[in-house]
Protein backbone atom coordinates (compact mmCIF):
# COMPACT_ATOMS: atom_id res chain seq x y z
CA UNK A 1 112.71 123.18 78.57
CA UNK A 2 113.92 121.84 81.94
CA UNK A 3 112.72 118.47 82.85
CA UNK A 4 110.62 118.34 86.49
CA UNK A 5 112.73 117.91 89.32
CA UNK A 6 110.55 115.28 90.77
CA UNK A 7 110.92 112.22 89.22
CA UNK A 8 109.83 108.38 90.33
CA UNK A 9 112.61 106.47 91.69
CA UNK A 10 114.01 103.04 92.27
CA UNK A 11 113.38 103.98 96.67
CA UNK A 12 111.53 101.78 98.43
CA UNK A 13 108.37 103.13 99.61
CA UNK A 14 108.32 101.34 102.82
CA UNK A 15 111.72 102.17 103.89
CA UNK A 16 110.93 105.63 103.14
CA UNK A 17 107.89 105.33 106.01
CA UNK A 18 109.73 103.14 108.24
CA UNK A 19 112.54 106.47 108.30
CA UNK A 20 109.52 108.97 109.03
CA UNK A 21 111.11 109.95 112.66
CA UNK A 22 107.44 110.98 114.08
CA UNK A 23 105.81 107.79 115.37
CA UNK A 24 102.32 109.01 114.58
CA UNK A 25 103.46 110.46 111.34
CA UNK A 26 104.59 106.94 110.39
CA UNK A 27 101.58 105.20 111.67
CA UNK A 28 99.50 107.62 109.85
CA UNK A 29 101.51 107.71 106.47
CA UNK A 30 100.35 103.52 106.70
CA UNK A 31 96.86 104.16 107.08
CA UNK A 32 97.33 106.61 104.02
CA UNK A 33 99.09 104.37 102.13
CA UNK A 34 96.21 101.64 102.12
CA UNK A 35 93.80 103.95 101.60
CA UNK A 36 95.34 105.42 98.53
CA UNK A 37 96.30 101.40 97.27
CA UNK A 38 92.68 100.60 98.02
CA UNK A 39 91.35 103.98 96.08
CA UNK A 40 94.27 103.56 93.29
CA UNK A 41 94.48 99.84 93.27
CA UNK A 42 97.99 100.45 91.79
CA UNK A 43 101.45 99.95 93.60
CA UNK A 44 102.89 102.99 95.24
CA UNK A 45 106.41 104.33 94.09
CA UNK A 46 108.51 106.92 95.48
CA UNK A 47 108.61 110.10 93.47
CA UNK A 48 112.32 112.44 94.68
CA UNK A 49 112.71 111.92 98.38
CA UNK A 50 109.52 112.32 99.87
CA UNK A 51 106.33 111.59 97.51
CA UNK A 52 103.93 109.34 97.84
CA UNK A 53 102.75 108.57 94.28
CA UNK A 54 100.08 106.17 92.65
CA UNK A 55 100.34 106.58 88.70
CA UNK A 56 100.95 108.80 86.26
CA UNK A 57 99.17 111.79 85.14
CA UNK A 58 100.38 114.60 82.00
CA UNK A 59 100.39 117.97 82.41
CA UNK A 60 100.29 121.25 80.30
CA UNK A 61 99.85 124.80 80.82
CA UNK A 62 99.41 127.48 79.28
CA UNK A 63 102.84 128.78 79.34
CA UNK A 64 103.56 125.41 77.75
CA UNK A 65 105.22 123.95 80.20
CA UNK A 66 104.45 120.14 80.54
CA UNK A 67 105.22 116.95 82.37
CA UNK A 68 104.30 113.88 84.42
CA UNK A 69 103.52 113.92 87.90
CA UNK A 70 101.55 111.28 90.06
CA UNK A 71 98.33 110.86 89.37
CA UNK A 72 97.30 111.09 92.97
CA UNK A 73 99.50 111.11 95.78
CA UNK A 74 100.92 112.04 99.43
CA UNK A 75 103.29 112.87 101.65
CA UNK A 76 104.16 112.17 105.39
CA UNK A 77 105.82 115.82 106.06
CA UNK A 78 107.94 117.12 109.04
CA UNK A 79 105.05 119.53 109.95
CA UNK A 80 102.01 117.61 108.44
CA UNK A 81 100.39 114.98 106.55
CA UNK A 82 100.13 116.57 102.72
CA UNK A 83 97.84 115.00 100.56
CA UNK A 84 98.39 116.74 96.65
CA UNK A 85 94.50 116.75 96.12
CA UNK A 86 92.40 119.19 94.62
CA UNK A 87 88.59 120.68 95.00
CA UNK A 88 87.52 120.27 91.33
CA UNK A 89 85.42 117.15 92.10
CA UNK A 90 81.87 116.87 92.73
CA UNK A 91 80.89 117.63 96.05
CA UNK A 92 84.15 119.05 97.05
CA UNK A 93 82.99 121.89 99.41
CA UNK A 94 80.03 119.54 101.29
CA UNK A 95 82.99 116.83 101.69
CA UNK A 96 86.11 119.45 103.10
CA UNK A 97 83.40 121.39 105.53
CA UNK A 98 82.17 117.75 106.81
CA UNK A 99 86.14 116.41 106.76
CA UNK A 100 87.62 118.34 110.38
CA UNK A 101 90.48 119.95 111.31
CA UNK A 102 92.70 120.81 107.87
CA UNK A 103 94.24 123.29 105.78
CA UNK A 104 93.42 123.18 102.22
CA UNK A 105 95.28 124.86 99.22
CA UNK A 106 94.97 124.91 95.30
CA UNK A 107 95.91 121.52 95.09
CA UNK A 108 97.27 120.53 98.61
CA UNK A 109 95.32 119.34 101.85
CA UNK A 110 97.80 119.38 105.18
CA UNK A 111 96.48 117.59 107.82
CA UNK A 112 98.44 117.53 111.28
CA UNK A 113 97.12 114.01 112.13
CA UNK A 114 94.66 111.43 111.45
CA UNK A 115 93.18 111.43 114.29
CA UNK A 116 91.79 115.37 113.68
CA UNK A 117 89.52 114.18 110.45
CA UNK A 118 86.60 111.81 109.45
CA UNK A 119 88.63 109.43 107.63
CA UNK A 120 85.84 107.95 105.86
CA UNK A 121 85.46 111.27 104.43
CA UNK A 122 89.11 111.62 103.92
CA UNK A 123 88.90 108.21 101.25
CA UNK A 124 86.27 110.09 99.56
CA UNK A 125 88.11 113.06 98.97
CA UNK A 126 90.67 110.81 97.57
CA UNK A 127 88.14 108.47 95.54
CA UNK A 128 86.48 111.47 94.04
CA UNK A 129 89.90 113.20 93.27
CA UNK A 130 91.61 110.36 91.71
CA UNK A 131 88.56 109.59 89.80
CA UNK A 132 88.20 112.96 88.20
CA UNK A 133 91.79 112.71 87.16
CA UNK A 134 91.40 109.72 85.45
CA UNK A 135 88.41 111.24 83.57
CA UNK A 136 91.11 114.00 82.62
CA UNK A 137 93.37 111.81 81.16
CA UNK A 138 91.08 109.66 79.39
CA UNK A 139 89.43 112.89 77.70
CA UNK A 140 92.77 114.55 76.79
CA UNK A 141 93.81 111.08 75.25
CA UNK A 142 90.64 111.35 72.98
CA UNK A 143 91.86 114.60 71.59
């Protein structure tokens, strides 16, 4: 089976920001990068050219088709902010109605800037997120 294109590299997380040609794409990419080192409390690492990531989570489905990926994670995109976050968690749909102006998918939220949510709301998204992840990976370790 082919391995996952996207793997962490060596690249320098803040070099990769301070090369994010959008001024308020970069400024917002910092406040996301504390938040998630806050949430995570681990150090962030560059996964292929443009992700975010804050550890490692495993991954199977049912085709049987497995890997690693981040365990929680972002990117500061040409056309938006995308945060690779799901809706699984408790509270999900009270927290994205109450967060502002976004686009959510399966397990993406785009945001065009900062300034457009509740970011309070935002780190809670993250927090909850993250958390149930963890709780993933700890039960799947059990098995």
């Amino acid at each position: 089976m082919a391995e996952n294109k996207t793997q962490p590299t060596a690249a320098s997380v803040d070099g990769f920001i301070a090369k994010v040609e959008n001024t308020r794409r970069r400024a917002d990419a910092k406040i996301a990068l504390e938040i998630y080192k806050e949430v995570t409390r681990l150090p962030p690492v560059m996964w292929g050219p443009s992700i975010i990531g804050f550890g490692t989570r495993h991954y199977k489905y049912d085709s049987g088709r497995e890997g690693t990926m981040p365990a929680a994670g972002f990117s500061p995109r040409k056309a938006n902010l995308t945060f690779y976050i799901g809706n699984e968690f408790e509270g999900a749909k009270t927290l994205y109605s109450s967060l502002g102006k976004h686009k959510k998918s399966v397990a993406c939220l785009y945001i065009n800037k900062l300034d457009d949510i509740e970011l309070e709301i935002l780190r809670e998204i993250i927090n909850r997120d993250y958390a149930r992840t963890l709780q993933i990976q700890k039960s799947r370790i059990g098995e």
